[in-house]
Structures are given as C-alpha cells and as structure tokens.
PDB file of N, CA and C in Angstrom:
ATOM      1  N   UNK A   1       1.071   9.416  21.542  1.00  0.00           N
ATOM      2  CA  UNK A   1       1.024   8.061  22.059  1.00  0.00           C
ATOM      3  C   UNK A   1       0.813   7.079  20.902  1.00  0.00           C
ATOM      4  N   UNK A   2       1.519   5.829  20.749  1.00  0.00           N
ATOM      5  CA  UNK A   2       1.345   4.946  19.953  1.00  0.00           C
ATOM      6  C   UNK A   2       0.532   4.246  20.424  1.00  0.00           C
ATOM      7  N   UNK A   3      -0.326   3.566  19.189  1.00  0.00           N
ATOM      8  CA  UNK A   3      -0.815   2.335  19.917  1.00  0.00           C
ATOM      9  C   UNK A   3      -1.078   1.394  18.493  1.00  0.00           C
ATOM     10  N   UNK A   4      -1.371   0.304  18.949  1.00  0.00           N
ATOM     11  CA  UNK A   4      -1.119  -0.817  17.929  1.00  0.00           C
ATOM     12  C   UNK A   4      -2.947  -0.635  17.261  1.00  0.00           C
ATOM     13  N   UNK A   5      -3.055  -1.038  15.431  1.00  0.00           N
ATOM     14  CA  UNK A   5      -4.121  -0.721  14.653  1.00  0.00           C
ATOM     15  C   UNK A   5      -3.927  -1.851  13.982  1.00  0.00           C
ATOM     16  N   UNK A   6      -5.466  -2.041  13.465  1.00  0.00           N
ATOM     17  CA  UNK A   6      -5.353  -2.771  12.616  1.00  0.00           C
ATOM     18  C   UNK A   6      -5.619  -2.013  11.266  1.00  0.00           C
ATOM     19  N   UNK A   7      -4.846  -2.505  10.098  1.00  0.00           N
ATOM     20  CA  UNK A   7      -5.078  -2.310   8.812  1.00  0.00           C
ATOM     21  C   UNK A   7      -4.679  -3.397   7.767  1.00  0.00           C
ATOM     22  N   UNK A   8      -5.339  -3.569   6.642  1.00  0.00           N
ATOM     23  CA  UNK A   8      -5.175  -4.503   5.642  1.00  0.00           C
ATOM     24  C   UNK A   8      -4.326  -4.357   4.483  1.00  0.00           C
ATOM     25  N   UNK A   9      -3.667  -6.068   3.932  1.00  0.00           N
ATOM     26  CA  UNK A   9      -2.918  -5.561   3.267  1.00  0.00           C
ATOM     27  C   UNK A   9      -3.208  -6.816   2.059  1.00  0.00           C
ATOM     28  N   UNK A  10      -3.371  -6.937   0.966  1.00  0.00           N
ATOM     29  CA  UNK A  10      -4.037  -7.645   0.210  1.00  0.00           C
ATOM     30  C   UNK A  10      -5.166  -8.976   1.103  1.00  0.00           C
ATOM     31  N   UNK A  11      -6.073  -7.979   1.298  1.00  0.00           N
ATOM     32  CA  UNK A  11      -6.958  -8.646   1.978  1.00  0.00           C
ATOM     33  C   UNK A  11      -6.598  -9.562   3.638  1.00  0.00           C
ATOM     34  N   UNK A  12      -4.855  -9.303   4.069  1.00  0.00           N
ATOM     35  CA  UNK A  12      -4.058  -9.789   5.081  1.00  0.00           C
ATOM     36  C   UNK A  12      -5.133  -8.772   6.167  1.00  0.00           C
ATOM     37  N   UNK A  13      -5.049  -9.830   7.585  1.00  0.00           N
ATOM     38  CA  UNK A  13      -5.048  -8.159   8.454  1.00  0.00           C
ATOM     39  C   UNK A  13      -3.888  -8.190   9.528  1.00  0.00           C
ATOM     40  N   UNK A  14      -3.265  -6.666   9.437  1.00  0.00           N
ATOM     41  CA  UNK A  14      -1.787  -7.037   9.945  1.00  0.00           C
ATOM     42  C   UNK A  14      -1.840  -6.004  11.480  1.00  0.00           C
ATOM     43  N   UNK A  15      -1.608  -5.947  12.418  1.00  0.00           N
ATOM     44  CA  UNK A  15      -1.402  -5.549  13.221  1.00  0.00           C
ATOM     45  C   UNK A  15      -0.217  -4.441  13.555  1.00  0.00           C
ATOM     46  N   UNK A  16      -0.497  -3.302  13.553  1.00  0.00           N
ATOM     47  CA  UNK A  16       1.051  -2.512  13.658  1.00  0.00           C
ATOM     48  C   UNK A  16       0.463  -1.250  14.167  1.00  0.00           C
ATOM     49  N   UNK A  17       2.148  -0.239  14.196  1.00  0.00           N
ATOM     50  CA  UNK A  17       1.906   1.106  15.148  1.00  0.00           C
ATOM     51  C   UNK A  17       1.190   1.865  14.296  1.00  0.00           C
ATOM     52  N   UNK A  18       0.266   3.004  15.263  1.00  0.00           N
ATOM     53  CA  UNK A  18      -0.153   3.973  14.274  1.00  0.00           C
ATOM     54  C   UNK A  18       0.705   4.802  13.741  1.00  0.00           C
ATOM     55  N   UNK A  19       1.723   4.733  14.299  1.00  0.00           N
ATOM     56  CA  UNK A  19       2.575   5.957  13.497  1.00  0.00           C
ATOM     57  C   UNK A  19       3.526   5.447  12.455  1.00  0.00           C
ATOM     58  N   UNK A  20       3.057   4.500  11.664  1.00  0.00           N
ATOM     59  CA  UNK A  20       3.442   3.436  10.575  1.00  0.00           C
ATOM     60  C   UNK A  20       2.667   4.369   9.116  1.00  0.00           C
ATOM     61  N   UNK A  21       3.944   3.979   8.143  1.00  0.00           N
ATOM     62  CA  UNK A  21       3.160   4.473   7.015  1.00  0.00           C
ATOM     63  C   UNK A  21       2.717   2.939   6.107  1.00  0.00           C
ATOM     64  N   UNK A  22       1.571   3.470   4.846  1.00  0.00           N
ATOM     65  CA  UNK A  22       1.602   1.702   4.302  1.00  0.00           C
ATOM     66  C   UNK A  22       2.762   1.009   3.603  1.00  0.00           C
ATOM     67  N   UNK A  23       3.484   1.586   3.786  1.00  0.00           N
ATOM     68  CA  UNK A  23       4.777   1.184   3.039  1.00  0.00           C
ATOM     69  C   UNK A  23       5.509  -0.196   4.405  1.00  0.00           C
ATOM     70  N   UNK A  24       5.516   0.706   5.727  1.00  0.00           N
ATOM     71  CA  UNK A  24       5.824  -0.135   6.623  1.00  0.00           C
ATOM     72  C   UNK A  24       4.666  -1.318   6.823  1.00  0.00           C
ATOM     73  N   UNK A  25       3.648  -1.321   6.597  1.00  0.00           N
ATOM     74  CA  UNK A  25       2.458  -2.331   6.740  1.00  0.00           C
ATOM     75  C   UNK A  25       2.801  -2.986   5.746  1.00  0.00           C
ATOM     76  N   UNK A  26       3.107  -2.693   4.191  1.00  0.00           N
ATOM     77  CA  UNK A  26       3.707  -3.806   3.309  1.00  0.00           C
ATOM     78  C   UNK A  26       5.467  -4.511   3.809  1.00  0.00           C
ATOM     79  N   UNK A  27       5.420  -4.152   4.338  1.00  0.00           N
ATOM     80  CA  UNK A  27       7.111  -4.478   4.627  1.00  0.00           C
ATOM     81  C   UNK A  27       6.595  -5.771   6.030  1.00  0.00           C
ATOM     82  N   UNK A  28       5.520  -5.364   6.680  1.00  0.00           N
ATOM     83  CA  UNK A  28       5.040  -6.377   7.568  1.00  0.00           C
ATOM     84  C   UNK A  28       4.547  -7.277   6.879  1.00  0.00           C
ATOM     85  N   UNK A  29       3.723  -7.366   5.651  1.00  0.00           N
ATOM     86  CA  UNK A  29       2.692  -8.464   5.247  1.00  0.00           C
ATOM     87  C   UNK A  29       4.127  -9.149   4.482  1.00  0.00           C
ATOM     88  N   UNK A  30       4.935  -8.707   3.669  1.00  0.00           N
ATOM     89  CA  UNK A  30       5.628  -9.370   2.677  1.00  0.00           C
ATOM     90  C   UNK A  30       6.781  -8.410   2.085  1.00  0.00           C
ATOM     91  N   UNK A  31       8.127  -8.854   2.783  1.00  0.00           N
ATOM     92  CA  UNK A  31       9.397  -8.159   2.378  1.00  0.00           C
ATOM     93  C   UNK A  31       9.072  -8.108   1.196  1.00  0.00           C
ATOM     94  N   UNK A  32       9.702  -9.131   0.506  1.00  0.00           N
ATOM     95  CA  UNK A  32       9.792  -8.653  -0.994  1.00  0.00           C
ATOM     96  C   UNK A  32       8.521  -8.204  -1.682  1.00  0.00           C
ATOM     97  N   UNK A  33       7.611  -8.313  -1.468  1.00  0.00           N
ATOM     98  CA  UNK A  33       6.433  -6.898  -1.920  1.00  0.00           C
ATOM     99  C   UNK A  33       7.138  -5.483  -1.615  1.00  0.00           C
ATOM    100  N   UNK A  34       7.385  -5.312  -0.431  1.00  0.00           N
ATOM    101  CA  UNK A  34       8.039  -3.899  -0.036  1.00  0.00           C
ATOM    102  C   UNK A  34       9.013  -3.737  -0.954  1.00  0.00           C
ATOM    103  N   UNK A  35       9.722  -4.455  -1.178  1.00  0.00           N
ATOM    104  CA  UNK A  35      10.872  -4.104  -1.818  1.00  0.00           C
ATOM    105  C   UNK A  35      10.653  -3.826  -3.370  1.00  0.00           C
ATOM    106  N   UNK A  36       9.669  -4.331  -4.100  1.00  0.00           N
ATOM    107  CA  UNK A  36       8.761  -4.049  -5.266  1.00  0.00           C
ATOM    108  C   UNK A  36       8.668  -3.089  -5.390  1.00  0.00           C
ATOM    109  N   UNK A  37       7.711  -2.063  -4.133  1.00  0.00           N
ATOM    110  CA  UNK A  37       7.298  -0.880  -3.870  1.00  0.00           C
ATOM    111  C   UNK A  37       8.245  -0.032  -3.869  1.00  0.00           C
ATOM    112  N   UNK A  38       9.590  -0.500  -3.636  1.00  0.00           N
ATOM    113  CA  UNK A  38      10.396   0.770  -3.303  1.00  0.00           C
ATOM    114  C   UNK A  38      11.207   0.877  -4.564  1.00  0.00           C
ATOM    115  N   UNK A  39      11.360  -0.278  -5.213  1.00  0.00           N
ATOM    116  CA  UNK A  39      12.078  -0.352  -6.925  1.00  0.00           C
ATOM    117  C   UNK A  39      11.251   0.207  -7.635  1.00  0.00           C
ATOM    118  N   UNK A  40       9.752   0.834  -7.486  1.00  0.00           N
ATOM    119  CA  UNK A  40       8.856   0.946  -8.193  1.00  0.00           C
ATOM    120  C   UNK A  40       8.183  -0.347  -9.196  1.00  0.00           C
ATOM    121  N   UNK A  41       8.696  -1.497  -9.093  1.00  0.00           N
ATOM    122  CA  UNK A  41       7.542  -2.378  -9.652  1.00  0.00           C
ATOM    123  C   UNK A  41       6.479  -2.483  -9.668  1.00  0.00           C
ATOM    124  N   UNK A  42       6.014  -2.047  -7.857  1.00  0.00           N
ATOM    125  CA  UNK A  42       4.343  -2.227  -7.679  1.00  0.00           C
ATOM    126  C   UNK A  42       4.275  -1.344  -6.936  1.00  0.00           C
ATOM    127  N   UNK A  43       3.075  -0.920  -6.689  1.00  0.00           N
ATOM    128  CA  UNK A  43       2.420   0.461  -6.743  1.00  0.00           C
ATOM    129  C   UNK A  43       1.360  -0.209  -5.637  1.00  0.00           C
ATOM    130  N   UNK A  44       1.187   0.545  -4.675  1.00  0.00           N
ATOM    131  CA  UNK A  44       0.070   0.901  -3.490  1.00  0.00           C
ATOM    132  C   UNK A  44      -1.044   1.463  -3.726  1.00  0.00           C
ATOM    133  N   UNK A  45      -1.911   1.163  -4.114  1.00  0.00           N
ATOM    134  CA  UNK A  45      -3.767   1.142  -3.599  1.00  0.00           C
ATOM    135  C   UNK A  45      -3.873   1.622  -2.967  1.00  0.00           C
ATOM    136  N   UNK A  46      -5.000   2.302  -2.380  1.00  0.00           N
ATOM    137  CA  UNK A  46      -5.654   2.585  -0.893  1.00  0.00           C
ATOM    138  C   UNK A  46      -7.541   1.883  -1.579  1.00  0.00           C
ATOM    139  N   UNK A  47      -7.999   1.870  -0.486  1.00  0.00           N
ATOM    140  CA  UNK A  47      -9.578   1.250  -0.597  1.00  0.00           C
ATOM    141  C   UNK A  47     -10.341   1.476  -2.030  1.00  0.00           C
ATOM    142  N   UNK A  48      -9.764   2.941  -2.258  1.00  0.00           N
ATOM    143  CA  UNK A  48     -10.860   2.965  -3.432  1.00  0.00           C
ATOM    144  C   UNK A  48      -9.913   2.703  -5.125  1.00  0.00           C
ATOM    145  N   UNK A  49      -8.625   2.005  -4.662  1.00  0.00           N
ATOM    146  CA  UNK A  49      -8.105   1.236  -5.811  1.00  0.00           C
ATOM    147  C   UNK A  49      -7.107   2.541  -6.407  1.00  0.00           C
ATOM    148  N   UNK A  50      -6.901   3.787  -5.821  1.00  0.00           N
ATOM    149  CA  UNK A  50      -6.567   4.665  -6.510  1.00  0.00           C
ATOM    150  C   UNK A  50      -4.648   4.738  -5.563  1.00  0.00           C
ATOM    151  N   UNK A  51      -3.516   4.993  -6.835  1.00  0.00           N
ATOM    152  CA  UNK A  51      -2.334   5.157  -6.139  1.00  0.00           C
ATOM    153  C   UNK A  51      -2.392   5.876  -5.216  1.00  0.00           C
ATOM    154  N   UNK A  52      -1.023   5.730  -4.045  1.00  0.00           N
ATOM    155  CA  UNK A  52      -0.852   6.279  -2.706  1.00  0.00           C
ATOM    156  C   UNK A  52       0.654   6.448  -2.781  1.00  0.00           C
ATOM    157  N   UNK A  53       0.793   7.472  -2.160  1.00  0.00           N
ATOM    158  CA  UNK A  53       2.544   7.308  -1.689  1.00  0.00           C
ATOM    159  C   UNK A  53       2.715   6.044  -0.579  1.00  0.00           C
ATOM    160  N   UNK A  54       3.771   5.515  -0.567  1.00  0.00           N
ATOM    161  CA  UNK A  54       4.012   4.347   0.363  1.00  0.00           C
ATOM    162  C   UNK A  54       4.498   5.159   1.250  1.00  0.00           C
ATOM    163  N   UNK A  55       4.740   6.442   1.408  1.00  0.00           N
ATOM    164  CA  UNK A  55       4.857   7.191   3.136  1.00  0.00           C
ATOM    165  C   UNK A  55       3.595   7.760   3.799  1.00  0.00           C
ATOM    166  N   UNK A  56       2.627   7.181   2.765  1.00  0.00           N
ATOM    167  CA  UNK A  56       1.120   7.474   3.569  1.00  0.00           C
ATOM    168  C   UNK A  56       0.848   7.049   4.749  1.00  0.00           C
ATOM    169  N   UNK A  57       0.604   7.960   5.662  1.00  0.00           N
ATOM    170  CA  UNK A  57       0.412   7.174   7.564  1.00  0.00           C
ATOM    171  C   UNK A  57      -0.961   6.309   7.391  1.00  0.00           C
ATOM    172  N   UNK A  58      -0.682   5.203   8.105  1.00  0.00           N
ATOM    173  CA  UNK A  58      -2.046   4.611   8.167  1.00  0.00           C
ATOM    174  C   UNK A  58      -3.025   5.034   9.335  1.00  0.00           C
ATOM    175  N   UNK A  59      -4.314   4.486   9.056  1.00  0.00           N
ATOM    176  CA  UNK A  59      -5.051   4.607  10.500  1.00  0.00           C
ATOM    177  C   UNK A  59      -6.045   3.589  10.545  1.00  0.00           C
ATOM    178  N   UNK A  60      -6.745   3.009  11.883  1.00  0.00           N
ATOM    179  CA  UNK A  60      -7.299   2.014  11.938  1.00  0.00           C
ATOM    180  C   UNK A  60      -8.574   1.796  10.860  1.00  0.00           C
ATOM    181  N   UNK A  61      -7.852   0.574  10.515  1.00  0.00           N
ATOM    182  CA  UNK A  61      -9.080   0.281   9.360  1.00  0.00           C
ATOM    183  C   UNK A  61      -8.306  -0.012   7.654  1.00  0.00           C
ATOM    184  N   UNK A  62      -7.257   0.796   7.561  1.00  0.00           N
ATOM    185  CA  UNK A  62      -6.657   1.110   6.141  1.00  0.00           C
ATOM    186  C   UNK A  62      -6.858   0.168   5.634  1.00  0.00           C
ATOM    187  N   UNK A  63      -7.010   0.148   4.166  1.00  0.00           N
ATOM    188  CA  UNK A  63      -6.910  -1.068   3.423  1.00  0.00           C
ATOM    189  C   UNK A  63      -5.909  -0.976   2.373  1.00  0.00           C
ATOM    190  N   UNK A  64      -4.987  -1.704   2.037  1.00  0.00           N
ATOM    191  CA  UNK A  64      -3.875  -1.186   1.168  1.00  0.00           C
ATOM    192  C   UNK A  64      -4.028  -2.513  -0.110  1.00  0.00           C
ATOM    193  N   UNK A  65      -3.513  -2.195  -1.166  1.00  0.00           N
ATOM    194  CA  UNK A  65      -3.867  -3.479  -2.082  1.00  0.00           C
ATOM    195  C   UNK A  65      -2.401  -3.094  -2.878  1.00  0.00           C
ATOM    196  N   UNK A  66      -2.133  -4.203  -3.545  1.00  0.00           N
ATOM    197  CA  UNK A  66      -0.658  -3.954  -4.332  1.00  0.00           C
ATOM    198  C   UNK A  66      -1.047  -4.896  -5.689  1.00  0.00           C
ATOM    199  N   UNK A  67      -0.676  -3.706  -7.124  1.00  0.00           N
ATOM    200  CA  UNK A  67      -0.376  -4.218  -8.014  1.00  0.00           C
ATOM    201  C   UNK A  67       0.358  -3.975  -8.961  1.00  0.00           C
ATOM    202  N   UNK A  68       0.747  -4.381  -9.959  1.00  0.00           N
ATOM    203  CA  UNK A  68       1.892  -4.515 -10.669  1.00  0.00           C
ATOM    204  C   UNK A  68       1.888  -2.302 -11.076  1.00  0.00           C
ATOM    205  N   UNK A  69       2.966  -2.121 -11.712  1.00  0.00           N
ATOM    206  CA  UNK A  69       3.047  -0.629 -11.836  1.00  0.00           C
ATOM    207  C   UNK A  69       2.429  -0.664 -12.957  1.00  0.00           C
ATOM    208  N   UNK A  70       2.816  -1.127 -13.764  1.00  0.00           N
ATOM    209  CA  UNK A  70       2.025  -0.835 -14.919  1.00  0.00           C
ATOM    210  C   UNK A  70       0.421  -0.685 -15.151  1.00  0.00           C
ATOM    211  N   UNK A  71      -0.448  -1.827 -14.474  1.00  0.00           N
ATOM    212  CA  UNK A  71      -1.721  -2.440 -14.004  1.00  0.00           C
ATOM    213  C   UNK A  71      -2.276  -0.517 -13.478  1.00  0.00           C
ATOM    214  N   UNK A  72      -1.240  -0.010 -12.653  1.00  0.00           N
ATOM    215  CA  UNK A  72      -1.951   1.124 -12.035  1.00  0.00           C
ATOM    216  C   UNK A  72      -1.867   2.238 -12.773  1.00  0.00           C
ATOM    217  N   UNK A  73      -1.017   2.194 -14.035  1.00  0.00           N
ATOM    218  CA  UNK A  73      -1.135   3.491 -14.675  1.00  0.00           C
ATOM    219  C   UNK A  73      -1.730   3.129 -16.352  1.00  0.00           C
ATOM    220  N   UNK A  74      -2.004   1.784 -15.977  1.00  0.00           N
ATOM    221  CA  UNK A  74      -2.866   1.472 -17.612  1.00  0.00           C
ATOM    222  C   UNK A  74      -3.858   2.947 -17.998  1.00  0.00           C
ATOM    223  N   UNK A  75      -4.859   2.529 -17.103  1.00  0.00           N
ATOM    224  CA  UNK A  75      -6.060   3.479 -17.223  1.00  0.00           C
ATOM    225  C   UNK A  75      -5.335   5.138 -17.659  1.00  0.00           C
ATOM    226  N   UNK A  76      -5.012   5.180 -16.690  1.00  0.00           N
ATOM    227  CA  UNK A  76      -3.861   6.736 -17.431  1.00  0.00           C
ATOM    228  C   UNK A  76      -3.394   6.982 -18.579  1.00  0.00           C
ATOM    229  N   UNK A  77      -2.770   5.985 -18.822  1.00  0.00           N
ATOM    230  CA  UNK A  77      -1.817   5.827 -20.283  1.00  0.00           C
ATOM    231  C   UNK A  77      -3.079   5.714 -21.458  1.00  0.00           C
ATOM    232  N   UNK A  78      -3.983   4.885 -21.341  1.00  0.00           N
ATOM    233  CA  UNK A  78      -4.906   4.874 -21.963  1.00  0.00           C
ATOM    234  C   UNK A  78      -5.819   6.493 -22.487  1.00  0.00           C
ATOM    235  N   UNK A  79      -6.083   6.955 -21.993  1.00  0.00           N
ATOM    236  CA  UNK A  79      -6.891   8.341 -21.636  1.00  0.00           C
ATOM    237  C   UNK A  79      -5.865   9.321 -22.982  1.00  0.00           C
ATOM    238  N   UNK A  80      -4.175   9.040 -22.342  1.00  0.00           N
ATOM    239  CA  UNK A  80      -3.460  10.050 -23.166  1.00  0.00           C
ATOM    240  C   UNK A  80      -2.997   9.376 -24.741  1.00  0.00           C
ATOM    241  N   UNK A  81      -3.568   8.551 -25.008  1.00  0.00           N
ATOM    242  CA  UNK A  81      -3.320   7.861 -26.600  1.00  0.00           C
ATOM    243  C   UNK A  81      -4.357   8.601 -27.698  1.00  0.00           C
TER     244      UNK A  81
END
C-alpha cells in the first residue's frame, strides 16, 4: 500500500509516495537539481551528510541535502594525497 510521507529536501519539506526513491523527492523539490544528480554534478546526502545512491527508497522523515560532486568527495580525495 502506498501512502503519501513526508521527507526533506535542502531543508524543503516535500510531500510524496513511499515507494519514491530520493532521487524522485529531488526531482519534486527542483528539476534541474535532479538533473545535476543524474549528470553526476551533485551528489545526494542523507542526514548524516554522507553520499547515497539517488535510487535510495525514502521513508517518513528522510532528510536529503545536495551538493556540488566535488564538495562530497573532497574529504576522500584528501585522505588519498
């Protein structure tokens, strides 16, 4: 059974199905963000700031944050220098 959740999307709160991944919750808050996400420009968060696949299912409550690709693999890149 579907039913409609709330989850967040740069601090947005957006209303959608549970059987939505955050990729579809960015595609609700802001096309061309989604479309970022799917060129790989920007990269999906979950709460604790750490990357996500954008076919991650959401569930009530999610918090999703979007930032630049690079921004999310600094810290990484850093570590291997």
């Amino acid at each position: 059974m579907t039913r409609i959740i709330p989850v967040f999307v740069n601090s947005a709160r957006i209303e959608i199905s549970s059987d939505s991944t955050a990729l579809d919750a960015v595609r609700l808050w802001n096309e061309a963000a989604a479309r970022e996400v799917e060129v790989g420009t920007r990269v999906v968060l979950d709460d604790r700031g750490l990357p996500i696949d954008p076919d991650t299912p959401v569930h009530g409550g999610s918090i999703f944050r979007l930032v630049p690709a690079r921004q999310a693999g600094a810290a990484h890149d850093d570590e291997t220098e």
